[in-house]
N, C-alpha and C. Protein backbone atom coordinates (compact mmCIF):
# COMPACT_ATOMS: atom_id res chain seq x y z
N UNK A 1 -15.82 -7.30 -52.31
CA UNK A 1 -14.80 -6.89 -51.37
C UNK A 1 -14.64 -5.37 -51.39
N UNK A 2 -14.60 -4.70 -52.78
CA UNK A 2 -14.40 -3.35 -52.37
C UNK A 2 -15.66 -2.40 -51.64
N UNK A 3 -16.71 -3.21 -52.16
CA UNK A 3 -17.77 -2.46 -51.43
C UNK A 3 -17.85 -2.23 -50.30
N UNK A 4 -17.37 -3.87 -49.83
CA UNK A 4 -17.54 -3.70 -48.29
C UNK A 4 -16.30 -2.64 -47.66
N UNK A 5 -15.12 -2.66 -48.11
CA UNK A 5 -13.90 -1.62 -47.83
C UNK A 5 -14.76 -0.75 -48.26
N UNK A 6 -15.92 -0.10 -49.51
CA UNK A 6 -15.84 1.56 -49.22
C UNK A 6 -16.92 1.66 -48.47
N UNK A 7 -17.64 0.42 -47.58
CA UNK A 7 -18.74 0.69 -46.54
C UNK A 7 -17.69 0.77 -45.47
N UNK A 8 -17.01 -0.05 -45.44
CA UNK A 8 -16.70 -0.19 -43.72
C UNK A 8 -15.69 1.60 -43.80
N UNK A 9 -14.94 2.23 -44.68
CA UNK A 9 -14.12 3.40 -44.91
C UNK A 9 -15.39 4.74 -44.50
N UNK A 10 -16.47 4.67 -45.29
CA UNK A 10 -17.49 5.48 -45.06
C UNK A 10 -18.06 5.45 -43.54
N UNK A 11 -18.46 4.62 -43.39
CA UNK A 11 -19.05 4.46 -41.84
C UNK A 11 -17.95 5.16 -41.27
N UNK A 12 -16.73 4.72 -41.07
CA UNK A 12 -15.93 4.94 -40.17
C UNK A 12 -15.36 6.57 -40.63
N UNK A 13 -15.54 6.82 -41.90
CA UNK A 13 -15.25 8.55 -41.86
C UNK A 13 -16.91 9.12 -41.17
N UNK A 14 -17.85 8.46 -41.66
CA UNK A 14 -19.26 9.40 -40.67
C UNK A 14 -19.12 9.12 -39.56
N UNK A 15 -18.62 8.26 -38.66
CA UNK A 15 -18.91 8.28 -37.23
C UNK A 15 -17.36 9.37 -36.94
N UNK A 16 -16.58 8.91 -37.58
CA UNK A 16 -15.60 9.82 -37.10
C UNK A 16 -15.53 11.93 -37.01
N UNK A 17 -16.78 12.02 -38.40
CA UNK A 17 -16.80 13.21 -38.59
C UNK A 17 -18.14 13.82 -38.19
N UNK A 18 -19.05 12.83 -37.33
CA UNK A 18 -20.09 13.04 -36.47
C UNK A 18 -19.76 13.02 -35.25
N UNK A 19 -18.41 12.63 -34.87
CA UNK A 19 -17.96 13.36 -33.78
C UNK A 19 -17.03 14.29 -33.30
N UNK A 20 -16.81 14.56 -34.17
CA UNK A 20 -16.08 15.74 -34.24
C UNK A 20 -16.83 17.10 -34.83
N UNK A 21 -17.95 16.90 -35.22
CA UNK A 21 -18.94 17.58 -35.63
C UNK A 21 -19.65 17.95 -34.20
N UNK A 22 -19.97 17.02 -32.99
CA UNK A 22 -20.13 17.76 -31.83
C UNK A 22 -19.17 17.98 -30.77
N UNK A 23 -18.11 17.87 -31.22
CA UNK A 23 -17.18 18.63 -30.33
C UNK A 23 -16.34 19.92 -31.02
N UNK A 24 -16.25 20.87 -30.19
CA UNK A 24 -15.29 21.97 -30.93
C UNK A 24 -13.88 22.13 -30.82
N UNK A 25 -13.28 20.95 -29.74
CA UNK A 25 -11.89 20.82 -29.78
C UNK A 25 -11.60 19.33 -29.28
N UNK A 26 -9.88 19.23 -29.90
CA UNK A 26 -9.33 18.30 -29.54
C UNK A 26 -9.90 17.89 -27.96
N UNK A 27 -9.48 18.97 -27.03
CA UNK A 27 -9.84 18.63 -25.46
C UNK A 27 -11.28 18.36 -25.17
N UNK A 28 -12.41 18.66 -25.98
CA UNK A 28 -14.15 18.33 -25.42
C UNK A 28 -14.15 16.69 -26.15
N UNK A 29 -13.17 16.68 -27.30
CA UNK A 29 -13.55 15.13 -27.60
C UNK A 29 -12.78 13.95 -26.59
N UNK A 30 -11.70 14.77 -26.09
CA UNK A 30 -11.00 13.53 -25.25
C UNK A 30 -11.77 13.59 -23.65
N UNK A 31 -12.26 14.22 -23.30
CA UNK A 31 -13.33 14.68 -21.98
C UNK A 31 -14.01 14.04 -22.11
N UNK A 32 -14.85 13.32 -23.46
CA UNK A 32 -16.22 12.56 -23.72
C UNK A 32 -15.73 10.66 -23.82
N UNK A 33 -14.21 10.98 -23.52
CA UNK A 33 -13.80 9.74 -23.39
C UNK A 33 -14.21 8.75 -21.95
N UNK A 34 -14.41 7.23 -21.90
CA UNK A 34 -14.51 6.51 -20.98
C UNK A 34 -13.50 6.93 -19.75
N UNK A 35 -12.60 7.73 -19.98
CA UNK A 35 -11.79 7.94 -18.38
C UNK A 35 -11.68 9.49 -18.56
N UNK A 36 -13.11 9.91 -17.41
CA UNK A 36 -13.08 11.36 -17.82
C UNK A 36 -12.32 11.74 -16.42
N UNK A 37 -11.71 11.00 -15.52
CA UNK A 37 -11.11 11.51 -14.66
C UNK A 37 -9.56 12.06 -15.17
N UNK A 38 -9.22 12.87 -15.60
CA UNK A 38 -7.80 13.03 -16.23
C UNK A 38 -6.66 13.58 -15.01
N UNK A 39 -5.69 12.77 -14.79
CA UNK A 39 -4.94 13.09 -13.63
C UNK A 39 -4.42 14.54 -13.85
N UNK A 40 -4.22 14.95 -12.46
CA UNK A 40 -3.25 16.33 -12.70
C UNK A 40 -2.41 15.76 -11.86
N UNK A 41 -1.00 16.22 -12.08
CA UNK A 41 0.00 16.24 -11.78
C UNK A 41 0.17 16.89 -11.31
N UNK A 42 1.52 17.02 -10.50
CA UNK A 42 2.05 17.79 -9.63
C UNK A 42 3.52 18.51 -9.64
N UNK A 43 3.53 19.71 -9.83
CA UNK A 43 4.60 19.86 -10.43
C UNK A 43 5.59 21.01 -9.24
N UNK A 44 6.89 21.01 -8.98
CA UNK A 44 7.47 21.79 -8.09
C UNK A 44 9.00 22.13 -8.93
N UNK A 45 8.75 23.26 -8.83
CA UNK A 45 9.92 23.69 -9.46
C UNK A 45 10.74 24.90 -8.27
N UNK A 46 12.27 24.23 -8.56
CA UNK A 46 13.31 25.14 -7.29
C UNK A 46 14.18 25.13 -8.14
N UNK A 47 15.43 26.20 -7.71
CA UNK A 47 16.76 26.70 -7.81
C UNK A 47 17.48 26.48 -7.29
N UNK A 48 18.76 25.44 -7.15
CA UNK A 48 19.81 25.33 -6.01
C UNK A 48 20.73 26.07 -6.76
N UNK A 49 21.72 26.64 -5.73
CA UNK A 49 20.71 27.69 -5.14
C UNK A 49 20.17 28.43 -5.59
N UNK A 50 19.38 29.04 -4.71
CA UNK A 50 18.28 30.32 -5.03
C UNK A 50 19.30 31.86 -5.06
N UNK A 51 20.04 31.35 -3.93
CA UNK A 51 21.14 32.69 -3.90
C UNK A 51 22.03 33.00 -4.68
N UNK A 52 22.05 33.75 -5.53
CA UNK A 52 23.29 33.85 -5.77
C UNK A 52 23.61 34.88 -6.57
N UNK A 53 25.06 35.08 -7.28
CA UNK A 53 25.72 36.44 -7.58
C UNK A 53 25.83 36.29 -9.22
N UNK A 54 25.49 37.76 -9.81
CA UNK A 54 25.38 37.25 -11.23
C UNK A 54 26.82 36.94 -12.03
N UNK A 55 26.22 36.57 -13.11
CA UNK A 55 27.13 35.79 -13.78
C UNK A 55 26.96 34.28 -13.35
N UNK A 56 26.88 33.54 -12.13
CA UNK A 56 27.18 32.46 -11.60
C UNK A 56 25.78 31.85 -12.27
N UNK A 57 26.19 30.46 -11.65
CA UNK A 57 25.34 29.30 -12.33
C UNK A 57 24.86 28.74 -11.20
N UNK A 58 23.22 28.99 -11.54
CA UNK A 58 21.96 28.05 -10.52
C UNK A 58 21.42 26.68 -11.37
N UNK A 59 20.94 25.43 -10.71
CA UNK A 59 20.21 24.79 -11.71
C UNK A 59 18.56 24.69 -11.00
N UNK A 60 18.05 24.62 -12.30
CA UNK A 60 16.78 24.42 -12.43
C UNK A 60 16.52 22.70 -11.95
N UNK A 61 15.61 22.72 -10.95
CA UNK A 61 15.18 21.22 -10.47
C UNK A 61 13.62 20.95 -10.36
N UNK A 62 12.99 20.01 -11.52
CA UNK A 62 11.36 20.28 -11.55
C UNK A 62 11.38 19.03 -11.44
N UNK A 63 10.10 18.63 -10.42
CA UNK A 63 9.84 17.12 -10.00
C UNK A 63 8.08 17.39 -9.99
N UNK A 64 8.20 15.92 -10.79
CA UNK A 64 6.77 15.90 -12.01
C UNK A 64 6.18 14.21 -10.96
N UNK A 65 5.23 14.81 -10.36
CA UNK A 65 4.49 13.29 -9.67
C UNK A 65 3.27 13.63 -10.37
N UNK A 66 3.35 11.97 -10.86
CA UNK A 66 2.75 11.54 -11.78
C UNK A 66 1.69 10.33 -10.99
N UNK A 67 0.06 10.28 -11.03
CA UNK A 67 -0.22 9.47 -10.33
C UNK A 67 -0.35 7.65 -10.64
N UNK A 68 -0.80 7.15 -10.07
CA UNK A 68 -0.41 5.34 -10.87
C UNK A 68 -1.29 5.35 -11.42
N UNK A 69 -0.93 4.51 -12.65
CA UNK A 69 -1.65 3.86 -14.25
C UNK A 69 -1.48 4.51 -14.69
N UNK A 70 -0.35 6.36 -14.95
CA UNK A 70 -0.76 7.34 -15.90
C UNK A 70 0.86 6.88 -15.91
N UNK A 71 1.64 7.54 -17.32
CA UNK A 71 2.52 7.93 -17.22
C UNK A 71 3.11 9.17 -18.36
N UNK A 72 3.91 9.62 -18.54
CA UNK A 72 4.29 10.59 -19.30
C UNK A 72 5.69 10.18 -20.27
N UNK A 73 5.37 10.75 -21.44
CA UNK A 73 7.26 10.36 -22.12
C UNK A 73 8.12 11.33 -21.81
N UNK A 74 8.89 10.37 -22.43
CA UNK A 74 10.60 10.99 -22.03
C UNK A 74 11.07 11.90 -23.02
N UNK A 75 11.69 12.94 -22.44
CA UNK A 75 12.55 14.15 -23.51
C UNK A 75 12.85 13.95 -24.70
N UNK A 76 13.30 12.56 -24.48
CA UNK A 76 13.97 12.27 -26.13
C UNK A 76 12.94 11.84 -27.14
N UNK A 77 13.03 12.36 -28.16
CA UNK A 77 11.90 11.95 -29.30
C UNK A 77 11.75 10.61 -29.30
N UNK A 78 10.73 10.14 -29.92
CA UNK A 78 10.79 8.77 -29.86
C UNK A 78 10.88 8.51 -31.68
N UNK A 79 10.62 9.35 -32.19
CA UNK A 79 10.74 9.39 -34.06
C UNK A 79 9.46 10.16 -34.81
N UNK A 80 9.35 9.88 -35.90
CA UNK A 80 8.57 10.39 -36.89
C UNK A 80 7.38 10.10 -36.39
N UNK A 81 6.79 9.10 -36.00
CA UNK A 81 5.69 8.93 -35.90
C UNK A 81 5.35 8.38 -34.53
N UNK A 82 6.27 8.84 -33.46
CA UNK A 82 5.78 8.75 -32.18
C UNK A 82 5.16 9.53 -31.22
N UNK A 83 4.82 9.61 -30.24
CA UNK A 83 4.55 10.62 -29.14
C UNK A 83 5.30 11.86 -28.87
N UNK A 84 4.92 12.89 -29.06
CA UNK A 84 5.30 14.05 -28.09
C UNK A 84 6.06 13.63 -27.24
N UNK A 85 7.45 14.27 -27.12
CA UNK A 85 8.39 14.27 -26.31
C UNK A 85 8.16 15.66 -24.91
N UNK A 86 8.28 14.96 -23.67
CA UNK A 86 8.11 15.95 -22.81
C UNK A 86 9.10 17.41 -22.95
N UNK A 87 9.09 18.38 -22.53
CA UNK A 87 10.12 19.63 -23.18
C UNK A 87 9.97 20.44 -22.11
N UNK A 88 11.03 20.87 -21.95
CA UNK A 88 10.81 22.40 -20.68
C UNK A 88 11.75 23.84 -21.32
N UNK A 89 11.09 24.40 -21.65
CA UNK A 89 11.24 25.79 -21.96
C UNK A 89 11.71 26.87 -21.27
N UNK A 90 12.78 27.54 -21.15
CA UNK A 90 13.02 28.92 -20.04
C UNK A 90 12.75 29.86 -20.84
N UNK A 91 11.61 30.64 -20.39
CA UNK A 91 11.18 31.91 -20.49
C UNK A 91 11.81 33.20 -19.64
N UNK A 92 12.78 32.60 -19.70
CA UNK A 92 13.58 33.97 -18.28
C UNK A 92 14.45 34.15 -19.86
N UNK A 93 15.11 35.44 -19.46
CA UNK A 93 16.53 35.76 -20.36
C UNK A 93 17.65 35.36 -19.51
N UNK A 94 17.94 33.99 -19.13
CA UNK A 94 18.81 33.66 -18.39
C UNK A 94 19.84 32.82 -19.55
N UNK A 95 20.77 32.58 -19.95
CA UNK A 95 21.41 30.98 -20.52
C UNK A 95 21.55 29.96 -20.06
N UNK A 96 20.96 29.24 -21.12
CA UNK A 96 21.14 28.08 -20.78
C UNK A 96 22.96 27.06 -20.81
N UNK A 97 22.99 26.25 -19.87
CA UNK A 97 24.56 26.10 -19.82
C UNK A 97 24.39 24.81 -20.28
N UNK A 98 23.59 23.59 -19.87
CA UNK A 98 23.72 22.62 -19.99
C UNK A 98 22.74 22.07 -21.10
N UNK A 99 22.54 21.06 -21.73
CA UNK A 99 21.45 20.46 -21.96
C UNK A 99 20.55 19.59 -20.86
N UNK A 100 19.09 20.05 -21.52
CA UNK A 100 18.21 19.06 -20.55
C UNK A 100 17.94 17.93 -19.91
N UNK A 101 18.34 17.66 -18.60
CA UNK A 101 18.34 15.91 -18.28
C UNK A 101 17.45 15.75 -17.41
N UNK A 102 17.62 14.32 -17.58
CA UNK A 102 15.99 13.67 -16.71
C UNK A 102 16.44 12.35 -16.27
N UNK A 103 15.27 12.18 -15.22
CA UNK A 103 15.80 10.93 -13.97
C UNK A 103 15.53 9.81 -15.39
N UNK A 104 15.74 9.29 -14.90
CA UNK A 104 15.98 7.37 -15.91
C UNK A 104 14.54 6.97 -16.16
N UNK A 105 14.28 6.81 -17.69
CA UNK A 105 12.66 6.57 -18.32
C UNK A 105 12.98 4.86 -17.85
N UNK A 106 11.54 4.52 -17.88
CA UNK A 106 11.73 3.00 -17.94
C UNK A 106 11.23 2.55 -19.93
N UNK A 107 11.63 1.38 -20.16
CA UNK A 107 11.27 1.50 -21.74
C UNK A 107 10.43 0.31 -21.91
N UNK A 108 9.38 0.37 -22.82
CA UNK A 108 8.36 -0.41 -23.10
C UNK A 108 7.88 -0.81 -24.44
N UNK A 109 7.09 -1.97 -24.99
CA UNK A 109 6.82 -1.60 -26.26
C UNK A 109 5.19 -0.96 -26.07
N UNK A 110 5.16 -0.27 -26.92
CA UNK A 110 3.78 0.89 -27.00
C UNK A 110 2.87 0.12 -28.18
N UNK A 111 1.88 -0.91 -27.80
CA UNK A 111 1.37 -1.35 -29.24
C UNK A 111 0.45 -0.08 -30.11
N UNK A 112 -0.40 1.22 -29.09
CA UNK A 112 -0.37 2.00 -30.16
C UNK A 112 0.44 2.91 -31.34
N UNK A 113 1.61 3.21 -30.65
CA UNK A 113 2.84 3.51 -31.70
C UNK A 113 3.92 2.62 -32.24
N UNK A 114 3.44 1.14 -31.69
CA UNK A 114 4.06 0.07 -32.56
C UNK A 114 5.47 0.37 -32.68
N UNK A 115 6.18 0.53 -31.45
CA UNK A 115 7.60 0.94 -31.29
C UNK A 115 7.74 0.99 -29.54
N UNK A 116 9.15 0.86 -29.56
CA UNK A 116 9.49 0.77 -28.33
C UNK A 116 9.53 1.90 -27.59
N UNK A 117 9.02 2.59 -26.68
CA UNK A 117 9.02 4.25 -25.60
C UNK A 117 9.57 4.32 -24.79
N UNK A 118 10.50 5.13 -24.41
CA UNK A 118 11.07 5.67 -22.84
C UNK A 118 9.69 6.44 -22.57
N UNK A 119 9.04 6.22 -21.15
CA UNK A 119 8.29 6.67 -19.91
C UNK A 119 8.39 7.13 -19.25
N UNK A 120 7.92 7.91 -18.23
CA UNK A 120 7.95 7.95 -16.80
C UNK A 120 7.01 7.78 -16.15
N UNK A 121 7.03 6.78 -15.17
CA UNK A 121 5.80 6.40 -14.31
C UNK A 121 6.42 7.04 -12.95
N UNK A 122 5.01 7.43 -12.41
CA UNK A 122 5.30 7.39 -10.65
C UNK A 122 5.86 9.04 -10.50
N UNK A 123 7.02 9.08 -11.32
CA UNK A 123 7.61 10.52 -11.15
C UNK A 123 8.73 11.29 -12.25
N UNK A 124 9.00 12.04 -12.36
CA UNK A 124 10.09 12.56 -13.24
C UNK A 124 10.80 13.52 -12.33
N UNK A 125 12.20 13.55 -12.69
CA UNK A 125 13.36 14.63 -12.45
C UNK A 125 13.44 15.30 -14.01
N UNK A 126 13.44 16.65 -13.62
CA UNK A 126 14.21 17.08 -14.69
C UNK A 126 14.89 18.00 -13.94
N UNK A 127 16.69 18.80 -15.03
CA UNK A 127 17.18 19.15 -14.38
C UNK A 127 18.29 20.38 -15.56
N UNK A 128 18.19 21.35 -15.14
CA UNK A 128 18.98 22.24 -16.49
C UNK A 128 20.00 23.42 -15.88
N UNK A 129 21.00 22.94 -15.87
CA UNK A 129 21.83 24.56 -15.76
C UNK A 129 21.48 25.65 -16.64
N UNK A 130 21.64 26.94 -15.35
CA UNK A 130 21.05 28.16 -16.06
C UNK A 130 22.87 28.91 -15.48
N UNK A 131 22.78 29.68 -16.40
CA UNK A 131 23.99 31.07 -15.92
C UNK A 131 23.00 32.39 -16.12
N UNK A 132 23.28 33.32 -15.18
CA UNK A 132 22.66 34.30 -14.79
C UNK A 132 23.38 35.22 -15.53
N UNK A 133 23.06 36.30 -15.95
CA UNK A 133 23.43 37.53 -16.70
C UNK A 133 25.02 38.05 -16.02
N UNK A 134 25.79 38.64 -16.25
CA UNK A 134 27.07 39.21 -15.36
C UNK A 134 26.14 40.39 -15.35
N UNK A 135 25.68 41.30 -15.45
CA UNK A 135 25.26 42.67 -15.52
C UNK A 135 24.01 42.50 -15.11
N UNK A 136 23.18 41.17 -14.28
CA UNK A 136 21.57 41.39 -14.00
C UNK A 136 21.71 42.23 -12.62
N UNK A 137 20.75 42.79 -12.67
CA UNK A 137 20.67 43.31 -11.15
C UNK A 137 20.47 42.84 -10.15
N UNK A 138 20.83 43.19 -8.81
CA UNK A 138 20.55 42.45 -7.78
C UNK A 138 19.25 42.49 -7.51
N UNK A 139 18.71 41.69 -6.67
CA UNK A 139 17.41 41.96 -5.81
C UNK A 139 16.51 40.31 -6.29
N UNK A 140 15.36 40.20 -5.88
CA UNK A 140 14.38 39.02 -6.25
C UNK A 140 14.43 38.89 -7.94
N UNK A 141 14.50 37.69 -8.12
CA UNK A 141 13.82 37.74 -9.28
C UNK A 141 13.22 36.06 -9.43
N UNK A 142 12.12 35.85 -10.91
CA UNK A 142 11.78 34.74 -11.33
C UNK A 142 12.28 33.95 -12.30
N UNK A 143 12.67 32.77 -12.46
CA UNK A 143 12.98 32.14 -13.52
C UNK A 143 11.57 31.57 -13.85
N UNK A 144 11.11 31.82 -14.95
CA UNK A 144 9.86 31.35 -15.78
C UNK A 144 10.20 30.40 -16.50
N UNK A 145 9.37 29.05 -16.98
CA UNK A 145 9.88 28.14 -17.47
C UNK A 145 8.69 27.64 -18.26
N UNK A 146 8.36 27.04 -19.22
CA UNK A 146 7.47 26.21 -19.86
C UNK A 146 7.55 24.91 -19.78
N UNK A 147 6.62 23.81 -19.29
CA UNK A 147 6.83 22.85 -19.01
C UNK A 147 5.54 22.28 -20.09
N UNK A 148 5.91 21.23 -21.39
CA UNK A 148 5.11 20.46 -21.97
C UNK A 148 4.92 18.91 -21.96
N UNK A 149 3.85 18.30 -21.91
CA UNK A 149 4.43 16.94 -21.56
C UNK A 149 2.76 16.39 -22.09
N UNK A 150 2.75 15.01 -22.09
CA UNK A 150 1.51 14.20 -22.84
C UNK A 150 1.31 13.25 -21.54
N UNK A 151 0.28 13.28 -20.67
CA UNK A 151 0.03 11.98 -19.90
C UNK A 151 -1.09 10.73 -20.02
N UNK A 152 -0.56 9.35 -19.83
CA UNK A 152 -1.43 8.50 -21.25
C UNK A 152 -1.81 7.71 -19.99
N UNK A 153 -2.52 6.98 -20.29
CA UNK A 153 -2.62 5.22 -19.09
C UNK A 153 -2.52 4.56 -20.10
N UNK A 154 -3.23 2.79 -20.08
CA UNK A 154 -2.62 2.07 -20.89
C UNK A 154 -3.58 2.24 -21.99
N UNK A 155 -4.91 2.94 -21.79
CA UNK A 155 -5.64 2.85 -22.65
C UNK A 155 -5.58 4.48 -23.90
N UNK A 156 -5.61 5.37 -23.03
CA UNK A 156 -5.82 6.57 -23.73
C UNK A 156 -4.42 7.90 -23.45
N UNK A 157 -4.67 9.33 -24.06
CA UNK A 157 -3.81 9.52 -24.21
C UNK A 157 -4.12 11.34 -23.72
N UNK A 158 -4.63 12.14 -23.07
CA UNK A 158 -4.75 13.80 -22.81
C UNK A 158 -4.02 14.33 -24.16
N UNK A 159 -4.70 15.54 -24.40
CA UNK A 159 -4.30 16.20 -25.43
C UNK A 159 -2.65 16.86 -24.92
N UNK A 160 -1.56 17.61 -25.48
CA UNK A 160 -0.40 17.94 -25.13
C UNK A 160 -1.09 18.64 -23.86
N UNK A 161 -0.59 19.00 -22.81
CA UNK A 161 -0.51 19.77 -21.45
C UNK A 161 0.35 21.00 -21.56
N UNK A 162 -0.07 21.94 -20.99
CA UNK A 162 1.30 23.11 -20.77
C UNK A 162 1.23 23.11 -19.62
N UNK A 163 1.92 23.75 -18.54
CA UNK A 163 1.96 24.15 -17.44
C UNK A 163 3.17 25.50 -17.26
N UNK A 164 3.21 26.72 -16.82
CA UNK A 164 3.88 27.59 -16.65
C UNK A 164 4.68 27.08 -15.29
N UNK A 165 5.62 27.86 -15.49
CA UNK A 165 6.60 27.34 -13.94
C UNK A 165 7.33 28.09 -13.43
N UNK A 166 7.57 28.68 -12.03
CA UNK A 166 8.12 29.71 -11.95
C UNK A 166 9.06 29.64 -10.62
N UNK A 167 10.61 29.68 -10.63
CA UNK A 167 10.68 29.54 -9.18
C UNK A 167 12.27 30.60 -8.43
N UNK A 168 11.68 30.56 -7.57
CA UNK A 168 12.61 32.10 -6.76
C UNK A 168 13.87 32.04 -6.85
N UNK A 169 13.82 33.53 -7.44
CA UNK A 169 15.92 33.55 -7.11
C UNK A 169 15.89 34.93 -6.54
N UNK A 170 17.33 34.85 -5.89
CA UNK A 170 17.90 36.52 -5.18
C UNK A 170 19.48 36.09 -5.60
N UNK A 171 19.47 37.28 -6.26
CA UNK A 171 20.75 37.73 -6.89
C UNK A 171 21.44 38.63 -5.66
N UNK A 172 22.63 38.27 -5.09
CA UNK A 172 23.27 39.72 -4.13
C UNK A 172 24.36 40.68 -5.07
């Protein structure tokens, strides 16, 4: 019995470290996977409003279409040993007012993380109050944002994603 455990342990560290031996990253080994079509998403990010006077409060509104059989997780951690939680980042020097919310995950059990997941299929809302500086200047400006997120189907899983995000404001 142990032999066969330190054959079947060996095999499975050489095939594992013979392939990773021809790939040079996380992303060329998941590319060499059976679904090399990897969805892109679609991402739109706005300001209601866009106008406005400093000091005052705009919110951030990013809508994440997601195509079918893929889906993405939800903000909230899922624990120690679950999936990457989706996250959006402001790279502006703006404050943040609110905490981060999102349209309604649907929840599932995940037999690869052997625990139950909030999702999003089909699409995501996310949504964050920002307050603008009292002292920013008037004229155009960008709110920059970092958007991270993991998109899986039922079989496999894309390495983490970034996407930059950027969307118009005018201060009067």
């Amino acid at each position: 019995m142990r032999k066969l455990l330190a054959c079947s342990l060996g095999c499975l560290l050489w095939g594992v470290s013979s392939v990773w031996s021809q790939s040079s990253s996380l992303s060329a080994l998941f590319e060499s996977s059976p679904t090399t079509d990897l969805p892109k998403l679609e991402i739109q990010a706005v300001l209601v409003p866009e106008i406005i006077t400093p000091g005052a409060e705009t919110e951030l509104q990013v809508q994440v279409f997601i195509p079918a059989g893929w889906h993405i997780y939800s903000i909230k951690p899922a624990g120690e040993f679950g999936p990457e939680p989706t996250t959006l980042t402001i790279l502006s020097d703006h404050a943040i007012v609110t905490p981060l919310q999102e349209s309604s995950p649907i929840r599932f059990y995940d037999e690869a993380f052997a625990q139950e997941l909030s999702v999003h299929q089909h699409g995501l809302e996310l949504r964050l109050r920002i307050r603008i500086a009292p002292d920013h200047p008037s004229g155009y400006d960008e709110l920059r944002a970092q958007l991270a997120y993991q998109v899986c189907d039922n079989r496999i899983c894309a390495p983490l994603q970034t996407e930059f995000l950027a969307a118009s404001l005018t201060i009067e």
